[in-house]
C-alpha atoms as a PDB file:
ATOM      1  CA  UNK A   1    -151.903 -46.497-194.957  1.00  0.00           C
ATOM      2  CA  UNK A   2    -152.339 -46.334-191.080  1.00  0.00           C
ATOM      3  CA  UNK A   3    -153.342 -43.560-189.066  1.00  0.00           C
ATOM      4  CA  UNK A   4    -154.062 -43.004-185.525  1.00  0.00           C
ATOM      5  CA  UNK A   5    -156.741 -40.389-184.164  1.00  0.00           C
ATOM      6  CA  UNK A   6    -157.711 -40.179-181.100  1.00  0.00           C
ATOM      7  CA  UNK A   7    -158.264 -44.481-179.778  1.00  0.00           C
ATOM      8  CA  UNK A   8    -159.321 -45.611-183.493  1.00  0.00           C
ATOM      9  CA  UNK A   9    -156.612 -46.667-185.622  1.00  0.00           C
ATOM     10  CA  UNK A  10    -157.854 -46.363-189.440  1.00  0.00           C
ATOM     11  CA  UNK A  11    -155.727 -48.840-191.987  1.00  0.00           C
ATOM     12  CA  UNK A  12    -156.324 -49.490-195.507  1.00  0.00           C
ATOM     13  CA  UNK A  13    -155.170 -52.189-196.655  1.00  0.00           C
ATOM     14  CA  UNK A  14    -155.731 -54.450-200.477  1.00  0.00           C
ATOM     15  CA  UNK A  15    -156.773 -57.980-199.939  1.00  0.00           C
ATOM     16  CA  UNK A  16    -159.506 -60.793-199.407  1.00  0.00           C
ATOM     17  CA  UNK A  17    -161.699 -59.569-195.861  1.00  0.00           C
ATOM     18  CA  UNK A  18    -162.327 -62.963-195.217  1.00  0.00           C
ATOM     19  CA  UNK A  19    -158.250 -63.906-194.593  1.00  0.00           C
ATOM     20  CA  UNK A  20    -158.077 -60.460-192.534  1.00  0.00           C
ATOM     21  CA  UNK A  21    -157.207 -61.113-188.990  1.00  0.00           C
ATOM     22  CA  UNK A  22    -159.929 -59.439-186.898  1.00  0.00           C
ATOM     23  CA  UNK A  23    -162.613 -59.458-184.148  1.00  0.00           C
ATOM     24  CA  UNK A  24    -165.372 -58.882-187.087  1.00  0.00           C
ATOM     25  CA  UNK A  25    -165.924 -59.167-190.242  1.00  0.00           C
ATOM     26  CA  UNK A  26    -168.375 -57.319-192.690  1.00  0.00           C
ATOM     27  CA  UNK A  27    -170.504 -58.898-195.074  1.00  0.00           C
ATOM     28  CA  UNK A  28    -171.978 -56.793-197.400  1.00  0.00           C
ATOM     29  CA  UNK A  29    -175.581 -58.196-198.539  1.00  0.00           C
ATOM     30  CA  UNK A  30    -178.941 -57.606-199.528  1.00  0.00           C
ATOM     31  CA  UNK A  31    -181.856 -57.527-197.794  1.00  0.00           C
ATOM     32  CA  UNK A  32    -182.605 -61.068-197.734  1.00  0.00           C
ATOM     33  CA  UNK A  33    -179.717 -61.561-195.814  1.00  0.00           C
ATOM     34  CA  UNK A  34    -178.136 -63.971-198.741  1.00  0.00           C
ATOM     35  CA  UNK A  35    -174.687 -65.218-197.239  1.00  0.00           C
ATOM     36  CA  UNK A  36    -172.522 -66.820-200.457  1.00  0.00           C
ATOM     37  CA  UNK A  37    -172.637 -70.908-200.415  1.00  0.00           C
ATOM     38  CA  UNK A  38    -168.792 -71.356-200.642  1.00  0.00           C
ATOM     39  CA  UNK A  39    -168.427 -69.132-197.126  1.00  0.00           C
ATOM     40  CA  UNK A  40    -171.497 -71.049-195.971  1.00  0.00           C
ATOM     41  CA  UNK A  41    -169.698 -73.872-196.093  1.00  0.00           C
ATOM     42  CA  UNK A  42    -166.696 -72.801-194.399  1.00  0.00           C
ATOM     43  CA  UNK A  43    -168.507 -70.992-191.352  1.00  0.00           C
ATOM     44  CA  UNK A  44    -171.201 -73.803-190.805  1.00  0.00           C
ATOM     45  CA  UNK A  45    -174.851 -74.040-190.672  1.00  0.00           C
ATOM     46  CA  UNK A  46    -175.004 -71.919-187.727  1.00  0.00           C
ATOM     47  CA  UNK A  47    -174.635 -68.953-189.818  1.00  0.00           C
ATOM     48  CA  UNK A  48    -176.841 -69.822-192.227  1.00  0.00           C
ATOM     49  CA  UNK A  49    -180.020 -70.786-189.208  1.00  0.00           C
ATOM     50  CA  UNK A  50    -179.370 -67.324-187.458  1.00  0.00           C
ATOM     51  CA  UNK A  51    -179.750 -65.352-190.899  1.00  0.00           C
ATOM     52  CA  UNK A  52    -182.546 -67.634-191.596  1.00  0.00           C
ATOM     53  CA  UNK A  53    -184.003 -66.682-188.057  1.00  0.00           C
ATOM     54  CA  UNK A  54    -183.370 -62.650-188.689  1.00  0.00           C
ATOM     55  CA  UNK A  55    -184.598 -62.947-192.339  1.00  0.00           C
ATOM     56  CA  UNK A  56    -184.346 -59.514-193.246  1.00  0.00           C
ATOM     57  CA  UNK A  57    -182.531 -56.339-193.070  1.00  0.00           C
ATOM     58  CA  UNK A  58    -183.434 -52.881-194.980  1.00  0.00           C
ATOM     59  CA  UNK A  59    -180.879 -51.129-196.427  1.00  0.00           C
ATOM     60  CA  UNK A  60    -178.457 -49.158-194.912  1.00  0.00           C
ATOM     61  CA  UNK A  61    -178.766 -50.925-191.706  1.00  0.00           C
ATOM     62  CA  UNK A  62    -176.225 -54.015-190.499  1.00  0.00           C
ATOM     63  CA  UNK A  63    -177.590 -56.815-188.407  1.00  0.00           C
ATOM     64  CA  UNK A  64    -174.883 -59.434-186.353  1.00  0.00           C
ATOM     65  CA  UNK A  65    -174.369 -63.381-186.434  1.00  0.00           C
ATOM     66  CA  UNK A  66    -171.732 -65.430-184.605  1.00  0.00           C
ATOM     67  CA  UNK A  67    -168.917 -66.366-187.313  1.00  0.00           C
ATOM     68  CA  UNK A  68    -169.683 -70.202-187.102  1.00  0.00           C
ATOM     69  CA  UNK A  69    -166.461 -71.670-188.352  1.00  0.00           C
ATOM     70  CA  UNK A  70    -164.540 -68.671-189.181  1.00  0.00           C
ATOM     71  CA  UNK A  71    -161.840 -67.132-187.756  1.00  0.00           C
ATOM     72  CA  UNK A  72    -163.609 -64.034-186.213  1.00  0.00           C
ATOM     73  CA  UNK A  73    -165.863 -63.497-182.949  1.00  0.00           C
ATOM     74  CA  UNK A  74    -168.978 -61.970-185.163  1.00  0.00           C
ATOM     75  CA  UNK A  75    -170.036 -61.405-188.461  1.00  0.00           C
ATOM     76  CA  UNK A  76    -171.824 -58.096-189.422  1.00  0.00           C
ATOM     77  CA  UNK A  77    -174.080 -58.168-192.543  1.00  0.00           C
ATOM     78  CA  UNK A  78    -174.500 -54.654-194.085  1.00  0.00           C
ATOM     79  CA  UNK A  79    -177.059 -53.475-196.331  1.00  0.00           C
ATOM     80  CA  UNK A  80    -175.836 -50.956-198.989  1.00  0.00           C
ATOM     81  CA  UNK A  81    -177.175 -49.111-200.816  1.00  0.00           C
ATOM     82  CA  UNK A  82    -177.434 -49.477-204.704  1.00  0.00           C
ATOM     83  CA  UNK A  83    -176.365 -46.652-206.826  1.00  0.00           C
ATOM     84  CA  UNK A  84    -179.349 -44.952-207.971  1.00  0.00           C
ATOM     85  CA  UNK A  85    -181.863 -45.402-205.520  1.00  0.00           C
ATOM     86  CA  UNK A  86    -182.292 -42.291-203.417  1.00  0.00           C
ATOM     87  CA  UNK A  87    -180.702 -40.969-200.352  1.00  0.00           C
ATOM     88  CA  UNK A  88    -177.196 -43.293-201.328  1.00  0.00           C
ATOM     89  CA  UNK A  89    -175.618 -40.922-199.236  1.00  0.00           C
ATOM     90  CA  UNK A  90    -177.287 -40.992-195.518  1.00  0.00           C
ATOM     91  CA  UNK A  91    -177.916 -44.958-196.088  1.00  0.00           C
ATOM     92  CA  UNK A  92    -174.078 -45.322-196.700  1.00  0.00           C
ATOM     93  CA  UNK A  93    -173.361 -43.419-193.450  1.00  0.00           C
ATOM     94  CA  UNK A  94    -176.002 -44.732-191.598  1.00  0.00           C
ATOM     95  CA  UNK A  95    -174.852 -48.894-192.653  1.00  0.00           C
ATOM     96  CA  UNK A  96    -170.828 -47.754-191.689  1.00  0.00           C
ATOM     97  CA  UNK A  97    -172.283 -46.222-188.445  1.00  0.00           C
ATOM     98  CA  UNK A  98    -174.442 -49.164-187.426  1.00  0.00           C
ATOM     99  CA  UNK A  99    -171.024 -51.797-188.546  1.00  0.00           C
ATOM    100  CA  UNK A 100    -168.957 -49.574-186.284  1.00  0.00           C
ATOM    101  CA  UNK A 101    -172.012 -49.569-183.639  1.00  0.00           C
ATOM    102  CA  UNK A 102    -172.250 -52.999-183.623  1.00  0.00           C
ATOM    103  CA  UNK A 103    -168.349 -53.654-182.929  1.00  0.00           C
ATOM    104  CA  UNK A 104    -168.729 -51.350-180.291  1.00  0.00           C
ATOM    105  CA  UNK A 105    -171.813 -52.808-178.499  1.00  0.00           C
ATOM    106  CA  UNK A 106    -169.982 -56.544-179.079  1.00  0.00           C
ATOM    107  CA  UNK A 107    -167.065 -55.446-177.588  1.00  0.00           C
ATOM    108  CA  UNK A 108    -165.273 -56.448-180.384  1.00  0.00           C
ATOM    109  CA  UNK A 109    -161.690 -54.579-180.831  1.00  0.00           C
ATOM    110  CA  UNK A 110    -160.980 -54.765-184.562  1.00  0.00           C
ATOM    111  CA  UNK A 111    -163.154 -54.890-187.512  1.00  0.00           C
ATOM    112  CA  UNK A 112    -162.177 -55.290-191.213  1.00  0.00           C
ATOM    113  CA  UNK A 113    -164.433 -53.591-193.756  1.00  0.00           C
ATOM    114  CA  UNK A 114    -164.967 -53.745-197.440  1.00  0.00           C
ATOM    115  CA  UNK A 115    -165.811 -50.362-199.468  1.00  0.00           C
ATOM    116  CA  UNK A 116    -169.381 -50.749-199.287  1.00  0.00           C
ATOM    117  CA  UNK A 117    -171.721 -50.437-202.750  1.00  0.00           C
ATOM    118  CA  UNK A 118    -169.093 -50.014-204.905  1.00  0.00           C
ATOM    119  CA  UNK A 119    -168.674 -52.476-207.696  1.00  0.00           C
ATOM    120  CA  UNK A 120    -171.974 -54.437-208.426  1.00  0.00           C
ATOM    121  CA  UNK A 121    -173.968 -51.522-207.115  1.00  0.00           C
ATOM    122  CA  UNK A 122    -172.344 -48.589-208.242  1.00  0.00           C
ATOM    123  CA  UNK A 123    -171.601 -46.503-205.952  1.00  0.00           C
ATOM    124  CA  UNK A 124    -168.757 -44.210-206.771  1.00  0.00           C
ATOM    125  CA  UNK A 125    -165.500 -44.853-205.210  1.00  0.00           C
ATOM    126  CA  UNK A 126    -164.631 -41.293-204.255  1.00  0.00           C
ATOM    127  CA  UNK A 127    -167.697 -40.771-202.742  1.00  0.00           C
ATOM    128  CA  UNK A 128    -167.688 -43.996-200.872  1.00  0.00           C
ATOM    129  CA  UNK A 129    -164.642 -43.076-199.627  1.00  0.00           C
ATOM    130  CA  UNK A 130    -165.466 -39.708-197.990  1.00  0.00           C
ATOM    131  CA  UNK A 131    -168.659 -41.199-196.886  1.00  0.00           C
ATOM    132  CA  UNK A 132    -167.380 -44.128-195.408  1.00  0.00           C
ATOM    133  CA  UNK A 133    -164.200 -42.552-193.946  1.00  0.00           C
ATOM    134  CA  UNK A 134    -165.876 -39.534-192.365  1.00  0.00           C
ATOM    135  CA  UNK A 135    -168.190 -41.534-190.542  1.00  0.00           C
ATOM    136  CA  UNK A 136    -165.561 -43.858-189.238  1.00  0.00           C
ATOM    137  CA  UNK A 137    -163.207 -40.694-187.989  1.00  0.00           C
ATOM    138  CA  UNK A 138    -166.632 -39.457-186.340  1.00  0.00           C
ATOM    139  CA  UNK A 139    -166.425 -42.425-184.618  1.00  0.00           C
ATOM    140  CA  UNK A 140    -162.918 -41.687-183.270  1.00  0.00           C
ATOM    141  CA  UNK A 141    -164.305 -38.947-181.512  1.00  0.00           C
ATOM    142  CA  UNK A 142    -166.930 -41.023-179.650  1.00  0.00           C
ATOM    143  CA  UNK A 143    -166.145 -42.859-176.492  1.00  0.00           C
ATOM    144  CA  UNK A 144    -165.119 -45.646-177.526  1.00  0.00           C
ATOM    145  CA  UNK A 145    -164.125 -48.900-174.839  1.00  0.00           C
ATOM    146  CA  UNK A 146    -163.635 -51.671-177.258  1.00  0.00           C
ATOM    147  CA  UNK A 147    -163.205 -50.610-180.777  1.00  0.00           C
ATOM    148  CA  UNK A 148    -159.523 -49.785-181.717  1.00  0.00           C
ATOM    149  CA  UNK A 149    -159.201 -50.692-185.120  1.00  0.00           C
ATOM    150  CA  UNK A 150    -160.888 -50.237-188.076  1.00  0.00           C
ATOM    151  CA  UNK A 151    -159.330 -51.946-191.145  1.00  0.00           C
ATOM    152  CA  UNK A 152    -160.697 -51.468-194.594  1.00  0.00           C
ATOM    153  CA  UNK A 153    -159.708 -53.760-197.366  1.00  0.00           C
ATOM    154  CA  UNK A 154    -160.002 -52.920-200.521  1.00  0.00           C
ATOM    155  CA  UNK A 155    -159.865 -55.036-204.368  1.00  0.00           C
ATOM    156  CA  UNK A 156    -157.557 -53.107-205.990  1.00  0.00           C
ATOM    157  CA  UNK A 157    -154.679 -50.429-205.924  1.00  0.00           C
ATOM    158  CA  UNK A 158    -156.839 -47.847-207.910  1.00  0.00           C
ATOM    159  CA  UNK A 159    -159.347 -48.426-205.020  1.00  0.00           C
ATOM    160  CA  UNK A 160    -156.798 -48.429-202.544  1.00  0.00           C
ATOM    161  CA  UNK A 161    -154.786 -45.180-203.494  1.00  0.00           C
ATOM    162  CA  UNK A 162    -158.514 -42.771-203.638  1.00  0.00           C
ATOM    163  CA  UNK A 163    -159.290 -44.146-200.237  1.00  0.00           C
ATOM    164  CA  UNK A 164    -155.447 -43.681-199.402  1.00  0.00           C
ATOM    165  CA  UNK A 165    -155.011 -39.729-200.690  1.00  0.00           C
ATOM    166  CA  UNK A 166    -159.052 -39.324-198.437  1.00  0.00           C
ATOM    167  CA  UNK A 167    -157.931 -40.483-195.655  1.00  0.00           C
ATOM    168  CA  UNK A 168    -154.739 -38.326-195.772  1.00  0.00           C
ATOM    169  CA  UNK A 169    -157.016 -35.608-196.517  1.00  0.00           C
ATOM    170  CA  UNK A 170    -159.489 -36.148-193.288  1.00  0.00           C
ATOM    171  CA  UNK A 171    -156.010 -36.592-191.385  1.00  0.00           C
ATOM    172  CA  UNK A 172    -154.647 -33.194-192.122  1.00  0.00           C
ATOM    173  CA  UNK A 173    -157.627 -31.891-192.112  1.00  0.00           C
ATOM    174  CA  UNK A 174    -158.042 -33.138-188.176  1.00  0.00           C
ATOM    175  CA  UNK A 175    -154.273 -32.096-187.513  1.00  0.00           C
ATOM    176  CA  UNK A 176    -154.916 -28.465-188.809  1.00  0.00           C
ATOM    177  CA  UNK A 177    -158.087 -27.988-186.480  1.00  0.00           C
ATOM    178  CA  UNK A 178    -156.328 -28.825-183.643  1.00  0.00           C
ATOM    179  CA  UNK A 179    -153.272 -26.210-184.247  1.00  0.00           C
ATOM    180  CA  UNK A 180    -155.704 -23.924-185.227  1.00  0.00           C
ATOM    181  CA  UNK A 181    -157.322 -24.348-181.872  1.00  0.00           C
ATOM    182  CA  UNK A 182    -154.395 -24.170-179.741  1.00  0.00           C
ATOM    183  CA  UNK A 183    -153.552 -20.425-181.233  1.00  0.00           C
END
């Protein structure tokens, strides 16, 4: 699905991030930073000093690295939260806000996305979807001078289709306030 408010085009797409054609990528990790070995390899060393040099990151926060090797401009490394913890809610905002802060500040015009914390720490899809996607519409509203594009790629169709029929949602949602307001 692809929609269109305000500068901010929103797509959801299934696939591997790292294959996604885009300014940034985002990497979601713990708070040590830990970057997989097998992408390691691929973006270079470089990567791996400048997380070494950051070293840490709490959750629900996003810090940025050049991309090394791969085919982006930057890498940001987000810190969601786990399932369970507390406040899963506000950190999941606050991480999607600081990814979508950081493309901004970079000047970087696209950025592909995963669904953050869901999977191995088990965070809800629906949830993450209305989190995620209702901070990234917020962000439409901003003024925005680089960021155009947010793209979030998903594993799977069942992940796909709830972020799919939310975003809808938010869209119609948007589409009725502004009728409303012209009456």
């Amino acid at each position: 699905m692809k929609v269109k408010i305000n500068k901010l085009t929103i797509q959801t797409i299934i696939g591997n991030l790292w294959s996604v054609r885009a300014d940034a990528a985002v990497h979601v990790t713990d708070t040590d930073l830990a970057f997989p070995p097998d992408l390691l390899i691929k973006a270079g060393s470089s990567v791996g000093r400048e997380l070494a040099e950051i070293s840490y990151c709490p959750v629900g926060s996003a810090v940025v690295t050049s991309a090394g090797n791969l085919p982006f401009k930057k890498i940001i490394h987000a810190v969601g939260p786990r399932w369970g913890e507390g406040a899963e809610r506000g950190k999941l905002t606050s991480v999607t806000f600081e990814c979508l802060h950081h493309a901004e500040h970079h000047q970087l015009k696209s950025i592909v996305m995963p669904a953050i914390s869901i999977g191995s720490l088990g965070y809800p899809v629906e949830n993450c979807a209305t989190t995620m996607l209702s901070q990234i519409v917020d962000t439409s509203f901003e003024d925005l001078k680089a960021l155009r594009t947010v793209i979030l790629c998903l594993p799977d169709a069942a992940v796909l289709a709830i972020f799919d029929h939310e975003l809808q949602r938010q869209f119609e949602d948007i589409a009725q306030e502004v009728e409303q307001a012209k009456v």
